[in-house]
C-alpha atoms as a PDB file:
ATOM      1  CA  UNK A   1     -43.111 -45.233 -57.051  1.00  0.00           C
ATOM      2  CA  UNK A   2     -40.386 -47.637 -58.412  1.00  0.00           C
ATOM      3  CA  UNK A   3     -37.521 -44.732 -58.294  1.00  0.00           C
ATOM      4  CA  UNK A   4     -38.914 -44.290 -54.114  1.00  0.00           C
ATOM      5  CA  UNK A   5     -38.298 -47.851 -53.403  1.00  0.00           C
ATOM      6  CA  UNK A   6     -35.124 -48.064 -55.248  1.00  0.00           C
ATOM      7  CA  UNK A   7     -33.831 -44.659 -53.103  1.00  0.00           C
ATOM      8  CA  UNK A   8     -35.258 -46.668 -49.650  1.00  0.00           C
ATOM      9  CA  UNK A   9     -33.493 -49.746 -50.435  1.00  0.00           C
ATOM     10  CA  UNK A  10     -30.521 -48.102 -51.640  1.00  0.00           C
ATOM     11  CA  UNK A  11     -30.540 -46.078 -47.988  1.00  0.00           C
ATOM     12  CA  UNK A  12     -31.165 -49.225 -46.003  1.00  0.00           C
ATOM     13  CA  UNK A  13     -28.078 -51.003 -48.030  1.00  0.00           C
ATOM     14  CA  UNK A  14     -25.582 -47.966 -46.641  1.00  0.00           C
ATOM     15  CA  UNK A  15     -27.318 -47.823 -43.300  1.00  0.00           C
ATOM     16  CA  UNK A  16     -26.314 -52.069 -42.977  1.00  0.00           C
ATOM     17  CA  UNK A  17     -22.884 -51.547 -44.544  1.00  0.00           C
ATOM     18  CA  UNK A  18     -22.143 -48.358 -41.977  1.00  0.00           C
ATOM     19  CA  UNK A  19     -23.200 -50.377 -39.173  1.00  0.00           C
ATOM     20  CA  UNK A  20     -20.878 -52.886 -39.865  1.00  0.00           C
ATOM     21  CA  UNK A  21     -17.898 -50.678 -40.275  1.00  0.00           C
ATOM     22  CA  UNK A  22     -18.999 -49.145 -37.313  1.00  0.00           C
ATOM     23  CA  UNK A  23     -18.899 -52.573 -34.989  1.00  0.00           C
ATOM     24  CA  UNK A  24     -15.252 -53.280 -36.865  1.00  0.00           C
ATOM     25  CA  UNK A  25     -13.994 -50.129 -35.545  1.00  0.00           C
ATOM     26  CA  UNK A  26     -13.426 -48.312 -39.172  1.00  0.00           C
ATOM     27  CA  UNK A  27     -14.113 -44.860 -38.971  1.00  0.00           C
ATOM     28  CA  UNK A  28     -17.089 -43.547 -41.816  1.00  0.00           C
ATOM     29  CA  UNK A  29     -18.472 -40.901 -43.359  1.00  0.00           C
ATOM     30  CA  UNK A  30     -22.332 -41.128 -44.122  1.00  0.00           C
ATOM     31  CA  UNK A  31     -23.111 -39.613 -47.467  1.00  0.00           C
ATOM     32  CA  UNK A  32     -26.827 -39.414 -45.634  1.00  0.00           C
ATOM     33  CA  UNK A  33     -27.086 -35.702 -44.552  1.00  0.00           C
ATOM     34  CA  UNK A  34     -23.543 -34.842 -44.928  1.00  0.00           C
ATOM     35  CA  UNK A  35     -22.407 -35.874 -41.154  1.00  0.00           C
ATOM     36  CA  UNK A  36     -20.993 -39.177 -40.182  1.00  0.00           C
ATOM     37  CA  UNK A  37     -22.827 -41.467 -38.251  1.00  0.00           C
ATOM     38  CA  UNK A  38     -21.975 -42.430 -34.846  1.00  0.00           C
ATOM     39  CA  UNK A  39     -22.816 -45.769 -32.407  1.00  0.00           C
ATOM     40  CA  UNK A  40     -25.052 -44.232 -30.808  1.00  0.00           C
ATOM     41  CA  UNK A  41     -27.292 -42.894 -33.746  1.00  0.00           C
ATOM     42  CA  UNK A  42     -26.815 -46.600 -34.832  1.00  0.00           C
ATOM     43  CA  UNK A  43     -28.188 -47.865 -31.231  1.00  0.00           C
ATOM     44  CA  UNK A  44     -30.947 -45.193 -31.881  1.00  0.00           C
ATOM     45  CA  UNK A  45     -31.802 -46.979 -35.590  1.00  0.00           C
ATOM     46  CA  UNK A  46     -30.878 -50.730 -34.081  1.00  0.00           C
ATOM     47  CA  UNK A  47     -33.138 -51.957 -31.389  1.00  0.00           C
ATOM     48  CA  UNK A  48     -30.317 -54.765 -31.200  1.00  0.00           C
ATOM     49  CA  UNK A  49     -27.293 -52.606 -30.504  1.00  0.00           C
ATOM     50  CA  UNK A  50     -29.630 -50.148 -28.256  1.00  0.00           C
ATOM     51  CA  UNK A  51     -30.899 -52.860 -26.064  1.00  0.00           C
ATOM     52  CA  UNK A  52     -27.200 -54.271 -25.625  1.00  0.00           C
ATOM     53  CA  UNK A  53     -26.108 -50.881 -24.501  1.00  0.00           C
ATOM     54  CA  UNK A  54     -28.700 -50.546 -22.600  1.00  0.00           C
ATOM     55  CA  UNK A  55     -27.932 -53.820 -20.767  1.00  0.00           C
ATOM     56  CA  UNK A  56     -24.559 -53.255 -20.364  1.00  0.00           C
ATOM     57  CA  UNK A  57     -25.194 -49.838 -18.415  1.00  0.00           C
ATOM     58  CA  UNK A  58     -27.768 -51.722 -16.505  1.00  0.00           C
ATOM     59  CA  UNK A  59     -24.983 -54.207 -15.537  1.00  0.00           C
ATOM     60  CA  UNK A  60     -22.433 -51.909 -14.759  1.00  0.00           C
ATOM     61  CA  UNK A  61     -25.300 -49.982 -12.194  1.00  0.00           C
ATOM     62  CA  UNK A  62     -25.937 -53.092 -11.027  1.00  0.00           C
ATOM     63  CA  UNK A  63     -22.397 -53.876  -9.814  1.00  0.00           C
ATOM     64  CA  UNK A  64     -22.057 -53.488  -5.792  1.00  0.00           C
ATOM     65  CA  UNK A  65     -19.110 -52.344  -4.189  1.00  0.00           C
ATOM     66  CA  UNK A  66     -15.919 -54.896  -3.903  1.00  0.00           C
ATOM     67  CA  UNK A  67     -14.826 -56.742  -0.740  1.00  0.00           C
ATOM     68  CA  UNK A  68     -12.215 -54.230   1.583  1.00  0.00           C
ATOM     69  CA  UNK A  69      -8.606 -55.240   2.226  1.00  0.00           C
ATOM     70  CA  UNK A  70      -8.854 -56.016   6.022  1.00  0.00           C
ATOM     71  CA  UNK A  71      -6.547 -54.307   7.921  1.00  0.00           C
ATOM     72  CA  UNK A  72      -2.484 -56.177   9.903  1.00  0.00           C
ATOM     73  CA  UNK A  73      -2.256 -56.913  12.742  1.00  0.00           C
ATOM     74  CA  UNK A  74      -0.762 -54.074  14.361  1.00  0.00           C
ATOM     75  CA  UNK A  75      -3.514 -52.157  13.061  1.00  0.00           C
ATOM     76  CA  UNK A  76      -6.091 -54.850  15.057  1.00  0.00           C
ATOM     77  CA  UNK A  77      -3.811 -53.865  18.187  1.00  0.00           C
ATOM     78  CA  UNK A  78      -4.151 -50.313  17.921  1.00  0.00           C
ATOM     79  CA  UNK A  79      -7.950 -50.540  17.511  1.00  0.00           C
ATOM     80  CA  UNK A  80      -7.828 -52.486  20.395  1.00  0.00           C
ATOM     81  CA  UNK A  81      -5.864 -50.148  22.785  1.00  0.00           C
ATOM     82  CA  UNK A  82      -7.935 -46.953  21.480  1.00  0.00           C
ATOM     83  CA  UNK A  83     -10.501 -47.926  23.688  1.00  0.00           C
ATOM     84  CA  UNK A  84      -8.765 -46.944  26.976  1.00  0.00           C
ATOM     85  CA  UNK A  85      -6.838 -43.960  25.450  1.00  0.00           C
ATOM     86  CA  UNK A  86      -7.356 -41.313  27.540  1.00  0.00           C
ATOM     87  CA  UNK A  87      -6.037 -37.510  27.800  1.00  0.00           C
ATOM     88  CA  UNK A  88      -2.826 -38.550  25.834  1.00  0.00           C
ATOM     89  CA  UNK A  89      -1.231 -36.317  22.957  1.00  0.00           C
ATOM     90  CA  UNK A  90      -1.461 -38.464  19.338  1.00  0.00           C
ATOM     91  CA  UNK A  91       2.190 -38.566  18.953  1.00  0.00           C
ATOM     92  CA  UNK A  92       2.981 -39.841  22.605  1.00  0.00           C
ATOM     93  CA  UNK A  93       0.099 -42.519  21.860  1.00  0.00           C
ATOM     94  CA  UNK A  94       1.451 -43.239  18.517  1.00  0.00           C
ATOM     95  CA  UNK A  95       4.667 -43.695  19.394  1.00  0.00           C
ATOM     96  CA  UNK A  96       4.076 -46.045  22.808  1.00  0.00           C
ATOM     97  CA  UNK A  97       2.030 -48.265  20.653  1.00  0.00           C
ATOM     98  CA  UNK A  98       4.343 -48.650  18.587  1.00  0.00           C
ATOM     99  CA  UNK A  99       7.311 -49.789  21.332  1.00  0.00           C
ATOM    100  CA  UNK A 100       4.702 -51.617  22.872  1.00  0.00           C
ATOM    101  CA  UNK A 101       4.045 -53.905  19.306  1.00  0.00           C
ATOM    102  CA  UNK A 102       7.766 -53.942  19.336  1.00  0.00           C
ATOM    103  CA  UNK A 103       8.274 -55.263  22.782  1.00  0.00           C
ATOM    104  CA  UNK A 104       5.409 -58.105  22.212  1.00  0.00           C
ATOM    105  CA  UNK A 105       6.631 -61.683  22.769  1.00  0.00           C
ATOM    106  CA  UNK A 106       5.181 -63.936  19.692  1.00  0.00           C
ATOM    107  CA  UNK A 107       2.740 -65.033  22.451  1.00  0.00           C
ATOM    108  CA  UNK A 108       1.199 -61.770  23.252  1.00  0.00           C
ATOM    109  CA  UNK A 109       0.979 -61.061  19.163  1.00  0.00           C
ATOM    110  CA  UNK A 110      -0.598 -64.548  18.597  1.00  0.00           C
ATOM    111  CA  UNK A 111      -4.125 -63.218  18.946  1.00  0.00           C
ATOM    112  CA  UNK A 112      -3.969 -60.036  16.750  1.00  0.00           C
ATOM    113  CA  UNK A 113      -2.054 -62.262  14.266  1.00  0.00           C
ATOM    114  CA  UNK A 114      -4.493 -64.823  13.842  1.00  0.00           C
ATOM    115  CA  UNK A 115      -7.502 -62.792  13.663  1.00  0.00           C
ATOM    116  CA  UNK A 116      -5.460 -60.740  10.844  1.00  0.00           C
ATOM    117  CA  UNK A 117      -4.901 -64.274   8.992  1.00  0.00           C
ATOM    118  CA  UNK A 118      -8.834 -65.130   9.478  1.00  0.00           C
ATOM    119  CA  UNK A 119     -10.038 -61.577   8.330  1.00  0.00           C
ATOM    120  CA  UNK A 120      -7.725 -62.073   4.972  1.00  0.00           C
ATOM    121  CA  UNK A 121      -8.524 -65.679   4.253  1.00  0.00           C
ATOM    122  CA  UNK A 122     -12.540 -64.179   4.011  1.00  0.00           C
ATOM    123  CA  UNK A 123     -11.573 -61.451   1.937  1.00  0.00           C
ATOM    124  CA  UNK A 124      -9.750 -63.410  -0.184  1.00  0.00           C
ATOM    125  CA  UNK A 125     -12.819 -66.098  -0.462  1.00  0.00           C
ATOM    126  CA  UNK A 126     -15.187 -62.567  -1.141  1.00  0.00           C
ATOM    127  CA  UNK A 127     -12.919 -60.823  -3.663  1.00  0.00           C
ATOM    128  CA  UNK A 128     -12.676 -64.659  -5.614  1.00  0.00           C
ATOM    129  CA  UNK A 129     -16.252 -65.323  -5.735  1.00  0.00           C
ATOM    130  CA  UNK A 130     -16.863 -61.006  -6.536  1.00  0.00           C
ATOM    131  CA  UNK A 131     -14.505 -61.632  -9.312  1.00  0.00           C
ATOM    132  CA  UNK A 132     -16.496 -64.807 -10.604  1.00  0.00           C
ATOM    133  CA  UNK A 133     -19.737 -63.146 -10.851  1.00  0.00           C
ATOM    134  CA  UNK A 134     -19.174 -59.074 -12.010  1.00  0.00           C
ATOM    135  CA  UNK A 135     -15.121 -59.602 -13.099  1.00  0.00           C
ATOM    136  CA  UNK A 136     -12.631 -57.863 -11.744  1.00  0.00           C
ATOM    137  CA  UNK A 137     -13.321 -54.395 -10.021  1.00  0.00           C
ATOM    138  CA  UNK A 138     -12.513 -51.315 -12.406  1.00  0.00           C
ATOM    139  CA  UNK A 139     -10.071 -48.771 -10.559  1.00  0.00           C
ATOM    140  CA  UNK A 140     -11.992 -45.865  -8.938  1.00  0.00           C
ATOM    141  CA  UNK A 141     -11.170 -42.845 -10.881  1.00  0.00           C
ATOM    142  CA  UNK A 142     -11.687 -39.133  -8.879  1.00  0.00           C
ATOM    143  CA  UNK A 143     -13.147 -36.616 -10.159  1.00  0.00           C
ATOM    144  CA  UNK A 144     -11.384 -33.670 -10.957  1.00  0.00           C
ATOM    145  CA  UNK A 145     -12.709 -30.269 -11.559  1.00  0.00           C
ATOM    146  CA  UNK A 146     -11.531 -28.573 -14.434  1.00  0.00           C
ATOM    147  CA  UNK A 147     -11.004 -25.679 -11.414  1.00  0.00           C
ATOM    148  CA  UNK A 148      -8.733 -28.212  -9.390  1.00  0.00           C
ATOM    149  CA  UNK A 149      -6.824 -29.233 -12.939  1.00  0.00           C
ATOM    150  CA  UNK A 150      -5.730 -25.740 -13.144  1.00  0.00           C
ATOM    151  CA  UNK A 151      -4.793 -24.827  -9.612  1.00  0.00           C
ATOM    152  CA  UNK A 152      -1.034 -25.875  -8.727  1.00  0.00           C
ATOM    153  CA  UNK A 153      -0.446 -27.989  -5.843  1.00  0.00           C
ATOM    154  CA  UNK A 154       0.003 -26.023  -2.561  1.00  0.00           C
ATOM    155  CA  UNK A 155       3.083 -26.000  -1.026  1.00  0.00           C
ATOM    156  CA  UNK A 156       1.521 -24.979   2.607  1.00  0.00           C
ATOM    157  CA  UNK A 157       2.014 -27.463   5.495  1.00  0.00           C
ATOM    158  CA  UNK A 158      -1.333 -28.278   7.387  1.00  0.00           C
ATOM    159  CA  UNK A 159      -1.170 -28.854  11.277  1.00  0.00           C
ATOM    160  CA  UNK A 160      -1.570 -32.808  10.436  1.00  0.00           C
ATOM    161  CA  UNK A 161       1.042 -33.307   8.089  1.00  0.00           C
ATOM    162  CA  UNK A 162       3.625 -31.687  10.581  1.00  0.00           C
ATOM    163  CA  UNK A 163       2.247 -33.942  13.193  1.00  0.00           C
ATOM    164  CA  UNK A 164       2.339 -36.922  10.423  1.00  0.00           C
ATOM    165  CA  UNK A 165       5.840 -36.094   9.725  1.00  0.00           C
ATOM    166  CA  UNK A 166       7.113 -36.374  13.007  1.00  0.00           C
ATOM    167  CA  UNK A 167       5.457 -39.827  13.708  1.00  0.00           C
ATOM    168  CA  UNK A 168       5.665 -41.962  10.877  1.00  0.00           C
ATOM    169  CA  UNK A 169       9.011 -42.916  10.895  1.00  0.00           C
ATOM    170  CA  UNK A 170       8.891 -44.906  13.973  1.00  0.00           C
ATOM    171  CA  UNK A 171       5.284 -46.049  13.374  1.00  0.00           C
ATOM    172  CA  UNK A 172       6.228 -47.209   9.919  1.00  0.00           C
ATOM    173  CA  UNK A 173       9.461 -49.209  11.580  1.00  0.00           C
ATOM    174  CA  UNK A 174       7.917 -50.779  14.428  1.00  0.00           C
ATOM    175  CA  UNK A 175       4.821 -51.419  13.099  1.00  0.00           C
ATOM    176  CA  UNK A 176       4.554 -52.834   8.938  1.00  0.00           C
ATOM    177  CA  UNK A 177       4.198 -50.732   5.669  1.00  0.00           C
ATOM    178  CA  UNK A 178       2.946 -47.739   4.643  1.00  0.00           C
ATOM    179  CA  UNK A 179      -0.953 -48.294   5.193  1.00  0.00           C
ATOM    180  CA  UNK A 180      -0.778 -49.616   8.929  1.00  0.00           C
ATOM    181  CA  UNK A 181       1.372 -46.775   9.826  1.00  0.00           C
ATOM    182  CA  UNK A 182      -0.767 -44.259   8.397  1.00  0.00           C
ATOM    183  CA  UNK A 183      -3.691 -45.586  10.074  1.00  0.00           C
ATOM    184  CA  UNK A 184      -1.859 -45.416  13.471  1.00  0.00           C
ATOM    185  CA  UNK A 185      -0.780 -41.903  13.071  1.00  0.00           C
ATOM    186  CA  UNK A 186      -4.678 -41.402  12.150  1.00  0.00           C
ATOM    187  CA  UNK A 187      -5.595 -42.656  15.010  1.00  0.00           C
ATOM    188  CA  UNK A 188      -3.566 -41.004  17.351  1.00  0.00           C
ATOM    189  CA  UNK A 189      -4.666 -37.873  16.188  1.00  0.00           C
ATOM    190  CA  UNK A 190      -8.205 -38.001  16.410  1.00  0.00           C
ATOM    191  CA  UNK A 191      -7.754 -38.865  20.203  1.00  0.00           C
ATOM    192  CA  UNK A 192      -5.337 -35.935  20.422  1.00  0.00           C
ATOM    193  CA  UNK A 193      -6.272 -32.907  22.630  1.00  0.00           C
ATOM    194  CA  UNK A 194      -6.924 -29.604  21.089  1.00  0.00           C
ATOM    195  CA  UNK A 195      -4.471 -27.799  22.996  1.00  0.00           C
ATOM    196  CA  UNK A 196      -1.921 -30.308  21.517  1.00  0.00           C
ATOM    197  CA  UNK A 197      -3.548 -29.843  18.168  1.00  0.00           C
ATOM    198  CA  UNK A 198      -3.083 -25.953  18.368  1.00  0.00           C
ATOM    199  CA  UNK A 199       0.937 -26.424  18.836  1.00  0.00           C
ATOM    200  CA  UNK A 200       0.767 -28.189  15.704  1.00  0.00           C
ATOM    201  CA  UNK A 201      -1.473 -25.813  14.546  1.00  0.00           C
ATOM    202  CA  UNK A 202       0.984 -22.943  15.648  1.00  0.00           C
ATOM    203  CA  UNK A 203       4.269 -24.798  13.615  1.00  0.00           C
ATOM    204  CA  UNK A 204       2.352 -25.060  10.513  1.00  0.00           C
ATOM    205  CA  UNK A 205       1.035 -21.003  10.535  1.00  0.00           C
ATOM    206  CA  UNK A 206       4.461 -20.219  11.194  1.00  0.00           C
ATOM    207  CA  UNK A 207       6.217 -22.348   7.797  1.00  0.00           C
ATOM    208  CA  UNK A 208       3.482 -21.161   5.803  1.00  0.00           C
ATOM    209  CA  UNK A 209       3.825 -17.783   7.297  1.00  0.00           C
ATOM    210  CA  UNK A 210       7.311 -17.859   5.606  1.00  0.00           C
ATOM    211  CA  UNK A 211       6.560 -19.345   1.751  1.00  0.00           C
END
């Protein structure tokens, strides 16, 4: 009986002093069935360390989406003229918006402007207060299949991207960065014709037709 509890407590002495390597980030090897003992057996045998795990998971569940960058000004403006788009090809719509920003007197901008200003000032005032409660947002990382890791990037143009091509230029001149210009091409081709769509359509079987 005395050489039992001597083997116990000598077990329950290395389990402690593993633990605490463990936490201090030292890397061990348990002389306790020949494999070395991870954090999570250690969460398993600690119902301190497993119910801090277990609340951090919880937390991390727990955490709701953050606030969205609103959209510029232009971008307000091209919302705005969507509505009354009618039977007009997405570059030809694309492009006339973006003269028609261009051509704006600080007047006629005022509006879109100030509503851009107001929609940033909130999200500003949501992201701050987001960031006080959960901390700042982790980055969103995608999710690659191990399929996609091994296929090499296509060099095929799609009917878009031809169309995108064409219009960005002058969208990204007239009207502000990257984003807002990429929206405004976006939008000008969902209110695109499929007819129109098919000549794109056409241009892009013909490049890929020659890789």
């Amino acid at each position: 009986a005395g050489d039992d509890s001597r083997r116990m407590w000598a077990r329950c002495l290395v389990r402690q002093r593993l633990a605490v390597r463990q936490v201090a980030g030292v890397a061990t090897a348990s002389p306790i069935g020949g494999r070395s003992l991870t954090m999570l057996d250690l969460s398993r045998r600690s119902p301190v360390l497993g119910s801090a795990s277990l609340a951090t998971k919880a937390k991390e569940e727990a955490r709701p989406d953050p606030p969205t960058r609103p959209g510029s000004s232009f971008l307000l403006y091209v919302q705005d003229k969507k509505k009354g788009s009618t039977g007009e090809t997405a570059s030809a719509f694309s492009r006339r918006l973006g003269a028609e920003w261009k051509s704006l007197t600080e007047a006629e901008k005022s509006p879109y402007e100030i509503k851009a200003a107001k929609a940033f000032a909130e999200y500003k005032d949501a992201k701050a207060k987001y960031e006080a409660t959960y901390g700042k947002a982790p980055a969103k990382k995608k999710k690659v299949s191990k399929a996609a890791e091994k296929k090499k990037p296509s060099s095929k143009k799609s009917a878009y991207r031809i169309y995108f091509q064409e219009v960005y230029a002058s969208l990204k001149k007239d009207g502000g960065g990257f984003a807002a210009a990429s929206k405004a091409a976006s939008e000008g081709w969902k209110t695109m014709p499929d007819a129109d769509k098919a000549t794109y359509q056409a241009k892009a079987d013909a490049l890929n037709a020659s890789v």
